[in-house]
C-alpha atoms as a PDB file:
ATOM      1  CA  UNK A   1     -28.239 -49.550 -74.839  1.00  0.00           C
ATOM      2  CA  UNK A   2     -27.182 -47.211 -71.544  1.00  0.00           C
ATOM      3  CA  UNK A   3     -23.544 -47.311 -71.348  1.00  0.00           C
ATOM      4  CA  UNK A   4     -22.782 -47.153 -67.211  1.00  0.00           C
ATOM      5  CA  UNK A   5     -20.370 -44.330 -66.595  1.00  0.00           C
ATOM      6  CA  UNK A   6     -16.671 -46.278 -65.524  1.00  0.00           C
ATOM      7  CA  UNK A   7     -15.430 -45.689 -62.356  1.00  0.00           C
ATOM      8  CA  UNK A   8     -11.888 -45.533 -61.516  1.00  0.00           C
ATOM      9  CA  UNK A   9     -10.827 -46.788 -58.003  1.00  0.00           C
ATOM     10  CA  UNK A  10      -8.793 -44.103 -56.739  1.00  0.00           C
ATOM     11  CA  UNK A  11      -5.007 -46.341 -55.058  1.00  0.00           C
ATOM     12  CA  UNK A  12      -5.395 -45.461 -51.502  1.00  0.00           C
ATOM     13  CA  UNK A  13      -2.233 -43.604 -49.808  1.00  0.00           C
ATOM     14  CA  UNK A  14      -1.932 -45.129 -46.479  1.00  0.00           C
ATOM     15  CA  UNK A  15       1.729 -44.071 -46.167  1.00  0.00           C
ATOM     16  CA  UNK A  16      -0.292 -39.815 -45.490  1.00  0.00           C
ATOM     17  CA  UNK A  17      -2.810 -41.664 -43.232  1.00  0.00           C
ATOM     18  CA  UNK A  18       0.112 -43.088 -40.983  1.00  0.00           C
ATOM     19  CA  UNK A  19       1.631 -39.759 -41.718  1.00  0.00           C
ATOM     20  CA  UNK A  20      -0.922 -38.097 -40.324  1.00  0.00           C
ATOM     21  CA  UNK A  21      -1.628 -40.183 -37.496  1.00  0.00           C
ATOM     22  CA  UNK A  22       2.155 -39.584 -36.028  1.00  0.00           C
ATOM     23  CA  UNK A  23       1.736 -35.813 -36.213  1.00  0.00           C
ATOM     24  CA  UNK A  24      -1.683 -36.346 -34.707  1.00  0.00           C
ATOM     25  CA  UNK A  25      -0.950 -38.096 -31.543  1.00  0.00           C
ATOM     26  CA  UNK A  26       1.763 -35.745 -30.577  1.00  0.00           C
ATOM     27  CA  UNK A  27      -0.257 -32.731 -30.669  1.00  0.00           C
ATOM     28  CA  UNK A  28      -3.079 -34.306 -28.773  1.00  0.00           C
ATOM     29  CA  UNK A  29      -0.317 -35.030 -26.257  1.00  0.00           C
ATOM     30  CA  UNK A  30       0.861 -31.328 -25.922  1.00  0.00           C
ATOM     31  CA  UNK A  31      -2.139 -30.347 -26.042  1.00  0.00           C
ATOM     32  CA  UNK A  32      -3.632 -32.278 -23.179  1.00  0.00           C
ATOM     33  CA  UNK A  33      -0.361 -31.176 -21.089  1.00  0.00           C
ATOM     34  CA  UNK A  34      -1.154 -27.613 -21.481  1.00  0.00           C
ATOM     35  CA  UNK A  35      -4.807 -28.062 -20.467  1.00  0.00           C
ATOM     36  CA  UNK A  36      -3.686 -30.089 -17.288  1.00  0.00           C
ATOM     37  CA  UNK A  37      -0.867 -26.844 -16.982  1.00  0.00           C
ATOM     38  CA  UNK A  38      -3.781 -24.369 -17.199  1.00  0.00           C
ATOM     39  CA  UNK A  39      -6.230 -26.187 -15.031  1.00  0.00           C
ATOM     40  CA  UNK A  40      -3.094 -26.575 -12.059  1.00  0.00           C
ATOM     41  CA  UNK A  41      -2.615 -22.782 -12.390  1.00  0.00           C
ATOM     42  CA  UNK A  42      -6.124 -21.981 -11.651  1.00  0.00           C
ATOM     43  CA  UNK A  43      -7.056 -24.397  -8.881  1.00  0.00           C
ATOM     44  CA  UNK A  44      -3.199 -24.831  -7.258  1.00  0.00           C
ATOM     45  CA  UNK A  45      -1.299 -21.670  -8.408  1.00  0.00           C
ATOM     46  CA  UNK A  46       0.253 -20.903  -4.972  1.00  0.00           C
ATOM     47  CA  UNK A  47       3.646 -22.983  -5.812  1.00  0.00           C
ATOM     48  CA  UNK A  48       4.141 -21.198  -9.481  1.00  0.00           C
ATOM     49  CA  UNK A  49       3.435 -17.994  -7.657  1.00  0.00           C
ATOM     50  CA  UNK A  50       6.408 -18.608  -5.254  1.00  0.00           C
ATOM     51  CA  UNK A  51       8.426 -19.827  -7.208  1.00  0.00           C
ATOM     52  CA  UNK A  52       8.536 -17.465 -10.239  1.00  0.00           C
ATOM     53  CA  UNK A  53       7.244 -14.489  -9.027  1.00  0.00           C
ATOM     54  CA  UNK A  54       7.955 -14.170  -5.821  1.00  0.00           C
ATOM     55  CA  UNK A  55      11.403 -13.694  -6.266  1.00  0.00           C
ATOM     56  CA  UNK A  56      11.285 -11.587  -8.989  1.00  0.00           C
ATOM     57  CA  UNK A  57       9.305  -8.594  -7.429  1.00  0.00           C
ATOM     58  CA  UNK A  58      11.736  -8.496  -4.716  1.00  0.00           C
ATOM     59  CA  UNK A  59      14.219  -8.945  -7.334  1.00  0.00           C
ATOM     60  CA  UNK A  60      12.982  -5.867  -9.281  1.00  0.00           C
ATOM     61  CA  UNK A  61      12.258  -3.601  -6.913  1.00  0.00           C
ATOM     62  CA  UNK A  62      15.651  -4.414  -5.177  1.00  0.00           C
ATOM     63  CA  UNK A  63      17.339  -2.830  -8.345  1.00  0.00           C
ATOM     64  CA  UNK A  64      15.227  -0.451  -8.880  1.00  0.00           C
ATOM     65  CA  UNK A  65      15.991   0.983  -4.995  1.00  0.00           C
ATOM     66  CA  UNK A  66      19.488  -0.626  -4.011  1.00  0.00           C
ATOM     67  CA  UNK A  67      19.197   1.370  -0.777  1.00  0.00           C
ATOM     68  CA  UNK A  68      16.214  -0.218   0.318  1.00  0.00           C
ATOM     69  CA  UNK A  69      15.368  -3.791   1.096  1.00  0.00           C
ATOM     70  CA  UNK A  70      12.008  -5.989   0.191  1.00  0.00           C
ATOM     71  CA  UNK A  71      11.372  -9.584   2.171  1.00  0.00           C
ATOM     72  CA  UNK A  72       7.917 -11.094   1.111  1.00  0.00           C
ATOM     73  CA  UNK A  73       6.352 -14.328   3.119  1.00  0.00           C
ATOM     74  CA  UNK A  74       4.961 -16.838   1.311  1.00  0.00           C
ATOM     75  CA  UNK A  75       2.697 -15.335  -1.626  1.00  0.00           C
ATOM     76  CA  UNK A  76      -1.091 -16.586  -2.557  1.00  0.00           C
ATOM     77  CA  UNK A  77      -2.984 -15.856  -6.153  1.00  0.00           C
ATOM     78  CA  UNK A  78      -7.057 -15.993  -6.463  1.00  0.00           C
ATOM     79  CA  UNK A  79      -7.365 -16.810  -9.756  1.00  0.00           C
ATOM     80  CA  UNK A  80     -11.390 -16.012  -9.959  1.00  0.00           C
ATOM     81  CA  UNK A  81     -11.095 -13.089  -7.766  1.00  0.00           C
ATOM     82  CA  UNK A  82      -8.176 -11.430  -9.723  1.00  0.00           C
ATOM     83  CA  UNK A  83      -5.947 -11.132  -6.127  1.00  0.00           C
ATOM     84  CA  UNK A  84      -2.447 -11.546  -5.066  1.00  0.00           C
ATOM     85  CA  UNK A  85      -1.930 -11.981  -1.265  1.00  0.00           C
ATOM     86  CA  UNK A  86       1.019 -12.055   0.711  1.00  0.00           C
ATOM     87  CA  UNK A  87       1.464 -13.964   4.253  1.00  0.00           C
ATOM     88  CA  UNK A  88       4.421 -10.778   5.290  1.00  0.00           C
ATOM     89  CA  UNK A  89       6.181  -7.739   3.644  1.00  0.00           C
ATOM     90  CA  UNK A  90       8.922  -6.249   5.908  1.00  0.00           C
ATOM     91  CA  UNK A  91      10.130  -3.265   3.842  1.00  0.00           C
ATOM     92  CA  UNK A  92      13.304  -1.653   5.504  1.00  0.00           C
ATOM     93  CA  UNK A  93      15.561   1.601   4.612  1.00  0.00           C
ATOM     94  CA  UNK A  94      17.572   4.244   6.351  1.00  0.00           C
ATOM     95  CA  UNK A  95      14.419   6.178   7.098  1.00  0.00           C
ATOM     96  CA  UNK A  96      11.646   3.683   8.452  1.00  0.00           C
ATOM     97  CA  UNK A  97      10.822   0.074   9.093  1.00  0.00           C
ATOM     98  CA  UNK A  98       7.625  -1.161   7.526  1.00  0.00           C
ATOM     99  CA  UNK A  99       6.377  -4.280   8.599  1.00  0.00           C
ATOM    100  CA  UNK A 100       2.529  -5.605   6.722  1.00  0.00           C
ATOM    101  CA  UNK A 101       1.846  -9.121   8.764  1.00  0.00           C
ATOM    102  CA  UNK A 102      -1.047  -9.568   5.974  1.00  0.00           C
ATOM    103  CA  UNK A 103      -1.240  -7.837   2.553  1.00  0.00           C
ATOM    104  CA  UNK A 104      -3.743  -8.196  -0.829  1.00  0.00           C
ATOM    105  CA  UNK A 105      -3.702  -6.637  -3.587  1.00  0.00           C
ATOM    106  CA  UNK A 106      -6.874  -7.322  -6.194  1.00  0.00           C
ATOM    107  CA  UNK A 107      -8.088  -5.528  -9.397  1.00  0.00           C
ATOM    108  CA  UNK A 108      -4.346  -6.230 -11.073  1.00  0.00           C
ATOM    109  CA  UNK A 109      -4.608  -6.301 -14.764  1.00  0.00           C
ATOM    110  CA  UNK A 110      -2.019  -8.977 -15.307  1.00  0.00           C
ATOM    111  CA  UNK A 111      -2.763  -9.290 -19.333  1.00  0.00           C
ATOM    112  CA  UNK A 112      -1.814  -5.384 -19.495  1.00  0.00           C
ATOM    113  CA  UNK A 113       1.082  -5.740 -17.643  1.00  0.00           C
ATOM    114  CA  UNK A 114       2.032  -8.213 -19.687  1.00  0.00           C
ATOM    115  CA  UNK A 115       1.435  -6.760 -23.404  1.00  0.00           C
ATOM    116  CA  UNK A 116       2.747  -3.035 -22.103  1.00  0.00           C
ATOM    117  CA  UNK A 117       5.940  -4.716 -19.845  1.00  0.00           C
ATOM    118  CA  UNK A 118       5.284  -2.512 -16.917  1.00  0.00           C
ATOM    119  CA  UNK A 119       2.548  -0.562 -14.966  1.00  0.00           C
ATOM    120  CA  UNK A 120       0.820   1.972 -16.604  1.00  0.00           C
ATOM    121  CA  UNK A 121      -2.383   3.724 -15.420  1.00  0.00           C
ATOM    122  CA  UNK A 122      -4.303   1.192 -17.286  1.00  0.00           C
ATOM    123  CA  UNK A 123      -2.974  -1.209 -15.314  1.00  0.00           C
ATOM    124  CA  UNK A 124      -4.120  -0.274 -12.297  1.00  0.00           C
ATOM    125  CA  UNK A 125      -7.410   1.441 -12.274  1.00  0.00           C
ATOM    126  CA  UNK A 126      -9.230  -1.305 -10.703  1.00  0.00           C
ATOM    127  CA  UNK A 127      -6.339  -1.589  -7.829  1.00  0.00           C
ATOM    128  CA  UNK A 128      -7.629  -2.436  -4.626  1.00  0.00           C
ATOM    129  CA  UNK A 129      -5.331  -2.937  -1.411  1.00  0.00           C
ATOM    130  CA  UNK A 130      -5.853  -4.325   2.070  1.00  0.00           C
ATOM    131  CA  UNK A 131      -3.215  -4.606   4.871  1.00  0.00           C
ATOM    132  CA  UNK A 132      -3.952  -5.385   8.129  1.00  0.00           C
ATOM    133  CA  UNK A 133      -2.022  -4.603  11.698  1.00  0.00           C
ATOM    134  CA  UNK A 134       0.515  -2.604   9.619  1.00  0.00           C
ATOM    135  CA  UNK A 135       3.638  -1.358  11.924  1.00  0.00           C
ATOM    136  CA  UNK A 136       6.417   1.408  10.437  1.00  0.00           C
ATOM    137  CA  UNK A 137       9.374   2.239  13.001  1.00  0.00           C
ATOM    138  CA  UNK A 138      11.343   5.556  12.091  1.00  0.00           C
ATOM    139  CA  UNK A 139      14.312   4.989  12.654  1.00  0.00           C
ATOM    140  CA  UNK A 140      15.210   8.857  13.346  1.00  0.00           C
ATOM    141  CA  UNK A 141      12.629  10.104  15.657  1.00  0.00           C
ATOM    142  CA  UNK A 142      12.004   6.240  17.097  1.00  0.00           C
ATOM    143  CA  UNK A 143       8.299   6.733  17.010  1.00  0.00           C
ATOM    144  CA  UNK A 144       6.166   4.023  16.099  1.00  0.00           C
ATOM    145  CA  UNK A 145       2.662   4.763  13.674  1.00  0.00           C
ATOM    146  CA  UNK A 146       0.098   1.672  13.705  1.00  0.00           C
ATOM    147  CA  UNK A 147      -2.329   0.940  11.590  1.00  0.00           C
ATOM    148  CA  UNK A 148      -5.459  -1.681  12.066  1.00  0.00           C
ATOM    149  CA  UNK A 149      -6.641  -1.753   8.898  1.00  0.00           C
ATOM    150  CA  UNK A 150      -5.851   0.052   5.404  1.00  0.00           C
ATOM    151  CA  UNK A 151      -8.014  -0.359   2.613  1.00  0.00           C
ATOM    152  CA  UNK A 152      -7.200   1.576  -0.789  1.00  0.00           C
ATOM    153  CA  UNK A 153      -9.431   1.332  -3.846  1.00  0.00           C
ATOM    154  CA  UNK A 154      -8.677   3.230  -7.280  1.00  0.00           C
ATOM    155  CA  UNK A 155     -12.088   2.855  -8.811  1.00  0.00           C
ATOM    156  CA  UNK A 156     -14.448   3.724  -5.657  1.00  0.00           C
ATOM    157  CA  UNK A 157     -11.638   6.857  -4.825  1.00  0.00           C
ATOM    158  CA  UNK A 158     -11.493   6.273  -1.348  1.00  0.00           C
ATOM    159  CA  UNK A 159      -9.080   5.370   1.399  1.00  0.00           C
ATOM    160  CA  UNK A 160     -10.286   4.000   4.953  1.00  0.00           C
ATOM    161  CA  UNK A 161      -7.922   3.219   7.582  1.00  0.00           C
ATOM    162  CA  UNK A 162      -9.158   2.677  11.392  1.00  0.00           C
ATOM    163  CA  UNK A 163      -7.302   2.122  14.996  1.00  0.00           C
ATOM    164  CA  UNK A 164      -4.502   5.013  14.047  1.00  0.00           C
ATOM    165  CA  UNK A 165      -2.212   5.594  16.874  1.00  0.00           C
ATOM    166  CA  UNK A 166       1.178   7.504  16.547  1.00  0.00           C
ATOM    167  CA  UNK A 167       3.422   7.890  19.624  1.00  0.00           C
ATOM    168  CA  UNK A 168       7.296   7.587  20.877  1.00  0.00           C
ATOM    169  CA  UNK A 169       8.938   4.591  21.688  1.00  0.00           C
ATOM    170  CA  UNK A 170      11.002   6.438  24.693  1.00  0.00           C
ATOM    171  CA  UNK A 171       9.212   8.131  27.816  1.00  0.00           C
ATOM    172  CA  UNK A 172       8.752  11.913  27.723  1.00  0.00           C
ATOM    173  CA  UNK A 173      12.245  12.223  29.980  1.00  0.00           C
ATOM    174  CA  UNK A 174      14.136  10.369  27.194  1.00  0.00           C
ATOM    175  CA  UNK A 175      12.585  12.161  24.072  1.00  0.00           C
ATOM    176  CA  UNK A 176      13.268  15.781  25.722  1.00  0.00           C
ATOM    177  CA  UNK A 177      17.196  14.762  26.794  1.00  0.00           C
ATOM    178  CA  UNK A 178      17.881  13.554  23.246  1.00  0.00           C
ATOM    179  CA  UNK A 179      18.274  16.977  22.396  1.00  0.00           C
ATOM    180  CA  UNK A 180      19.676  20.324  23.836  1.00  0.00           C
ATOM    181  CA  UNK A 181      16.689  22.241  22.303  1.00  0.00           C
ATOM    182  CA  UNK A 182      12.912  22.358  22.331  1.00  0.00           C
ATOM    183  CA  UNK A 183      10.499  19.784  21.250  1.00  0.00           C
ATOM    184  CA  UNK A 184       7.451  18.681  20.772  1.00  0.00           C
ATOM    185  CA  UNK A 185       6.356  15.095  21.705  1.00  0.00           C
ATOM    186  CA  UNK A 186       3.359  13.605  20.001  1.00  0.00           C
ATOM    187  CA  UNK A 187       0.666  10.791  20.830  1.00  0.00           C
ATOM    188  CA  UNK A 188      -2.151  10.331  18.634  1.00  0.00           C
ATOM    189  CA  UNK A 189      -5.307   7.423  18.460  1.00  0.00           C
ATOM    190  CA  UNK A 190      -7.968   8.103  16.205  1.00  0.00           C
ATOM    191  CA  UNK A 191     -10.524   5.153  15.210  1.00  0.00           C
ATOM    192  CA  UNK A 192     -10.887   5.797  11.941  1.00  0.00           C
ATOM    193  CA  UNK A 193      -9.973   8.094   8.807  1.00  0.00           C
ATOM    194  CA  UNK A 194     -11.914   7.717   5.647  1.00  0.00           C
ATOM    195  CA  UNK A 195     -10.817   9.657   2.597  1.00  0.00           C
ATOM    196  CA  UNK A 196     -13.520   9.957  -0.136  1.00  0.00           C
ATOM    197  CA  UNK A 197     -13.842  11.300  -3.517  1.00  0.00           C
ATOM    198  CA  UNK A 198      -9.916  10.734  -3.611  1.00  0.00           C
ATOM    199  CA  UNK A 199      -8.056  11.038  -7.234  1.00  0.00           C
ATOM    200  CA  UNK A 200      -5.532   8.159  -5.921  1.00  0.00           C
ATOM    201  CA  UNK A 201      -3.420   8.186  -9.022  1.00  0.00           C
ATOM    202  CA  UNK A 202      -2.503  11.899  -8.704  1.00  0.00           C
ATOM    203  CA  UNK A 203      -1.787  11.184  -5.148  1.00  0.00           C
ATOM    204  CA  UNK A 204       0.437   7.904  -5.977  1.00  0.00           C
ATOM    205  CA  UNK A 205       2.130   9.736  -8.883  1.00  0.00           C
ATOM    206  CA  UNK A 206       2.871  12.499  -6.466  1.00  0.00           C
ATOM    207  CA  UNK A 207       1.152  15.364  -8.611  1.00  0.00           C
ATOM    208  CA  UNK A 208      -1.821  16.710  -6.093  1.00  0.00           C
ATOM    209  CA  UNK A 209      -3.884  15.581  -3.125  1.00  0.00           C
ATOM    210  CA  UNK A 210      -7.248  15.878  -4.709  1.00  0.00           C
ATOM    211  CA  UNK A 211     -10.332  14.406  -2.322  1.00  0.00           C
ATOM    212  CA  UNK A 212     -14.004  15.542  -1.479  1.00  0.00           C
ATOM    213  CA  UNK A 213     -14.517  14.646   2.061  1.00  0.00           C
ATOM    214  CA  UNK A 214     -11.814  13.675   4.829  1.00  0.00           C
ATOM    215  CA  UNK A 215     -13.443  12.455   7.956  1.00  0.00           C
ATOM    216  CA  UNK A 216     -12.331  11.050  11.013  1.00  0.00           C
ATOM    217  CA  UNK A 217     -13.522   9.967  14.079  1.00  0.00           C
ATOM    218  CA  UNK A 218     -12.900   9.290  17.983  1.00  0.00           C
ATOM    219  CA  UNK A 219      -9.735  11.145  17.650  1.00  0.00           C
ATOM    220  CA  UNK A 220      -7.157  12.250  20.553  1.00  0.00           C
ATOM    221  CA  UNK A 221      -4.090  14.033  20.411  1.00  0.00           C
ATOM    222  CA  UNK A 222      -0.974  14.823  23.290  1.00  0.00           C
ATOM    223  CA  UNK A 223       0.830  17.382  22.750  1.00  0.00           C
ATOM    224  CA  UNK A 224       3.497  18.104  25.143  1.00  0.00           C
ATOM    225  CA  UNK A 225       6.648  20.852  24.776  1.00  0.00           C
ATOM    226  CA  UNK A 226       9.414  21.250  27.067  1.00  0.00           C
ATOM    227  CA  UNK A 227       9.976  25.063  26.987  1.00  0.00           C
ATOM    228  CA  UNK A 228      13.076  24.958  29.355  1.00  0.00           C
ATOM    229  CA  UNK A 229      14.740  24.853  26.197  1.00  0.00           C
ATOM    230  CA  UNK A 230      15.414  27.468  23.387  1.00  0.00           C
ATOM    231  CA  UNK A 231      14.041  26.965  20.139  1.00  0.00           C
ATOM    232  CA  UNK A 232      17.202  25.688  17.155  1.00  0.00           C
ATOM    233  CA  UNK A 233      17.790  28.499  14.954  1.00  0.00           C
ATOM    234  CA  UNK A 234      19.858  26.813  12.393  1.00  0.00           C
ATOM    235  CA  UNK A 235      16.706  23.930  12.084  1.00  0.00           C
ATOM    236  CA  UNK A 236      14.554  24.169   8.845  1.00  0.00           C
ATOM    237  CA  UNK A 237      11.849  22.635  10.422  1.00  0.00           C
ATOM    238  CA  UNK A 238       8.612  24.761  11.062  1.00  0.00           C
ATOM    239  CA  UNK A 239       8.171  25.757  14.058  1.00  0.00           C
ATOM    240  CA  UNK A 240       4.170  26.845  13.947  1.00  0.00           C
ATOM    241  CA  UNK A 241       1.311  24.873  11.744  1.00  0.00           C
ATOM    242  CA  UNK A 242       0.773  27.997   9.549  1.00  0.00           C
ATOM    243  CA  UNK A 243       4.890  27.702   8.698  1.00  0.00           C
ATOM    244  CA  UNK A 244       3.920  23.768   8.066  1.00  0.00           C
ATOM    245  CA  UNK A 245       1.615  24.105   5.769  1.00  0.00           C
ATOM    246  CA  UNK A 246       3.398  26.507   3.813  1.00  0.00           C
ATOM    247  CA  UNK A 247       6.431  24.116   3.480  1.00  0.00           C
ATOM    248  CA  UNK A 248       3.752  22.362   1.163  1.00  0.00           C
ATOM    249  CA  UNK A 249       4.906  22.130  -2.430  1.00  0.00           C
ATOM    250  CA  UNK A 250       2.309  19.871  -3.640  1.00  0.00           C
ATOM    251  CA  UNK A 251      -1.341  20.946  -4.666  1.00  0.00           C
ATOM    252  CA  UNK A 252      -3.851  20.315  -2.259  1.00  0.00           C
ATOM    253  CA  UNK A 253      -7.542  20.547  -2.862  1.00  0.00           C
ATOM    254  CA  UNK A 254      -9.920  19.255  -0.068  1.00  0.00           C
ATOM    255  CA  UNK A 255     -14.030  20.448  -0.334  1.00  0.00           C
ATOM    256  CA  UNK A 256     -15.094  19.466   3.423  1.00  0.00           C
ATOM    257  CA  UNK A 257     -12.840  18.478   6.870  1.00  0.00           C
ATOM    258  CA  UNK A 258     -14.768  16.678   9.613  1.00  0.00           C
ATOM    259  CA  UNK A 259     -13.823  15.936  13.183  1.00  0.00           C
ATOM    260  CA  UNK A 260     -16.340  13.899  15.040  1.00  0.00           C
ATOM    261  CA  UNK A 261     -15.757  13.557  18.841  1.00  0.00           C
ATOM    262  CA  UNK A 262     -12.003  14.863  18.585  1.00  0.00           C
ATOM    263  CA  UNK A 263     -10.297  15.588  21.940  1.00  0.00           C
ATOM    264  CA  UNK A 264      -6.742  17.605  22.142  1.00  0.00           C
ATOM    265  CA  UNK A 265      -4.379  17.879  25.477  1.00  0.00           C
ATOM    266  CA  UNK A 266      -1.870  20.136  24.951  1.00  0.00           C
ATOM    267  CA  UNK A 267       1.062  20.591  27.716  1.00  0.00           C
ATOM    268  CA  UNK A 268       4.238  22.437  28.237  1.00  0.00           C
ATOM    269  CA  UNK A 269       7.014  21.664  30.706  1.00  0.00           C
ATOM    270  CA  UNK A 270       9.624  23.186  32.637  1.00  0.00           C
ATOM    271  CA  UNK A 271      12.655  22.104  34.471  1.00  0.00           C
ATOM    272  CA  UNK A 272      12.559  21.590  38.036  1.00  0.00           C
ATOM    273  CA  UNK A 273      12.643  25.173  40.067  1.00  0.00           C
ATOM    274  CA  UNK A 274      11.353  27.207  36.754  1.00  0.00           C
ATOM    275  CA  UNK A 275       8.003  28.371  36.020  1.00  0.00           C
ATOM    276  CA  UNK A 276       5.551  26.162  36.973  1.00  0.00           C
ATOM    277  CA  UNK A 277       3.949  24.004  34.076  1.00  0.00           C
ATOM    278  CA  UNK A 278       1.305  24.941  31.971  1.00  0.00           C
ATOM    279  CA  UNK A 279      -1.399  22.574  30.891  1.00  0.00           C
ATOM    280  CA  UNK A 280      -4.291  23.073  28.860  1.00  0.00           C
ATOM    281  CA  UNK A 281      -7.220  20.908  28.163  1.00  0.00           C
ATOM    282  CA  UNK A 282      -9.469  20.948  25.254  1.00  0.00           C
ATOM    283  CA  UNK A 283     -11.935  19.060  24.100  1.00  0.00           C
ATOM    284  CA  UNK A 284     -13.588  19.199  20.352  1.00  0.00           C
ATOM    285  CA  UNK A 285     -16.097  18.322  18.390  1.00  0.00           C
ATOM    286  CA  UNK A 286     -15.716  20.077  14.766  1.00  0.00           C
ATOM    287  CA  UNK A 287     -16.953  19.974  11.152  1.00  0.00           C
ATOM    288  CA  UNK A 288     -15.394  22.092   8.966  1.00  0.00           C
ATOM    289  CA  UNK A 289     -16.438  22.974   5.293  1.00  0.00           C
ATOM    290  CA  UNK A 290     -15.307  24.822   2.396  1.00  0.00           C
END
C-alpha cells in the first residue's frame, strides 16, 4: 500500500501582507511625484530656472566681485539642447557698462558641475555662447563698442563676431577739449572678425592668445590727432603701435593675419591760424602671413 506524502498547510500571515501593502502604496506615491517632478522640469523648466537659479548666479558672482554688479532678465533652459538663455544681462562696474539684450549659453555640463562644485575645464569644453546686439559704454573714455553678433565655441576653437563699430560718444571738438594734451580719436566698423584655430581656454584663463587664422573683413578705420597740443610726458600710455605692442605681457602666437577690403583715414588737426591740417587717405586691401 502507497502511503501519500502529508502535507502541512502552511497558517497564512496576512498581518506582513497588510504590512506590506502600507509600505507599498506610499512609495508608489513618491514615486509617481518624482516622475511628474522630472517630466515638469523637462517640458516647463523656465519657472524652476528663475526661481532657483537665477538668483543665485547673480548671487555668486556678486560676492565673488563686490565691486561689480550682475542684473539678469528672465532666464530660459532647453532641456534637449543642453542651453541656458537669458532675455538681458546688464553687467556694470567702475570701468564699463555691458549691456547683452539676448544671451545663450549651450554645451554646459551641469552633472560635472554638480559632482566637482564648480567649473573646471571639464566643465566647459563643449561651451558654446551667442549674444546678440551687445553694447559696452566706458565709462572713462565715453566711447561706445557694438557688437551684432558674438558667437564663441570651445570645441570648434573659433570666435566670429560681425557689424563691429567702435567710436566716441562726444563730437571731435568735445573729445580734443577734454584734455590739455594730444589725442587720438578713434572710429572703427568692420563687418566681421572670425578667429579660427583659437585655444579659447588659454585665452579665458588669461595664459596666451593662441589662434591659426584671424580674418576680417569690410573694415574702416578714422583716425584723427589734434597736434596743437603737446604730447603728456608723465602718461604711461604708448604713444606709437610698436611701444603698444610691447606693453604686451601675455604670449601671443598668431600663424596668418588677413585684411580683406580694409580702408584707413588718418587725419591731424590744428588750431585755428596754425599750420594748416594734414589729411591722409589710404585705402587697403592686405593679407598677411607668417
Amino acid at each position: 500500500m502507497i502511503k501519500k506524502p502529508l502535507f502541512h498547510k502552511a497558517n497564512f500571515n496576512w498581518q506582513k501582507l497588510l504590512h506590506f501593502k502600507a509600505l507599498m502604496y506610499p512609495s508608489f506615491f513618491i514615486g509617481g511625484i518624482i516622475i511628474i517632478c522630472v517630466l515638469i522640469f523637462v517640458f516647463f523648466p523656465d519657472p524652476f530656472i528663475n526661481l532657483l537659479v537665477k538668483d543665485r548666479i547673480s548671487k555668486a558672482f556678486n560676492e565673488a566681485y563686490p565691486s561689480d554688479s550682475l542684473q539678469l532678465g528672465r532666464m530660459h533652459y532647453n532641456f534637449w539642447k543642453n542651453r541656458l538663455g537669458c532675455d538681458s544681462v546688464l553687467l556694470k562696474n567702475s570701468d564699463f557698462i555691458c549691456r547683452i539684450p539676448s544671451l545663450s549659453v549651450s554645451g554646459i555640463g551641469f552633472t560635472d558641475i554638480l559632482w566637482q562644485k564648480g567649473f573646471t575645464p571639464a566643465t566647459h569644453t563643449s561651451l558654446k555662447i551667442d549674444a546678440q546686439n551687445t553694447l559696452i559704454i566706458f565709462r572713462h573714455s565715453q566711447a561706445e563698442l557694438r557688437l551684432g553678433m558674438l558667437h564663441i565655441s570651445i570645441p570648434d576653437s573659433e570666435i566670429v563676431t560681425d557689424s563691429i563699430k567702435y567710436y566716441s560718444m562726444l563730437d571731435d571738438e568735445q573729445f580734443f577739449a577734454k584734455s590739455k594734451f594730444r589725442q587720438t580719436r578713434y572710429r572703427i566698423d568692420i563687418h566681421q572678425i572670425q578667429i579660427l584655430g583659437l585655444d579659447c581656454l588659454a585665452l579665458f584663463q588669461g595664459n596666451a592668445f593662441n589662434a591659426k587664422k584671424i580674418k576680417i573683413y569690410d573694415s574702416f578705420a578714422d583716425i584723427l590727432v589734434n597736434m596743437d597740443k603737446p604730447y603728456d610726458s608723465n602718461s604711461t600710455r604708448p604713444k606709437m603701435p610698436n611701444e603698444a605692442f610691447a606693453t604686451i605681457k601675455e604670449v601671443v602666437k598668431l600663424d596668418s593675419l588677413k585684411i580683406i577690403n580694409g580702408q584707413l583715414k588718418y587725419s591731424e588737426s590744428f588750431a585755428v591760424g596754425s599750420k594748416p591740417g594734414i589729411i591722409s587717405i589710404h585705402k587697403i586691401n592686405v593679407s598677411v602671413s607668417e
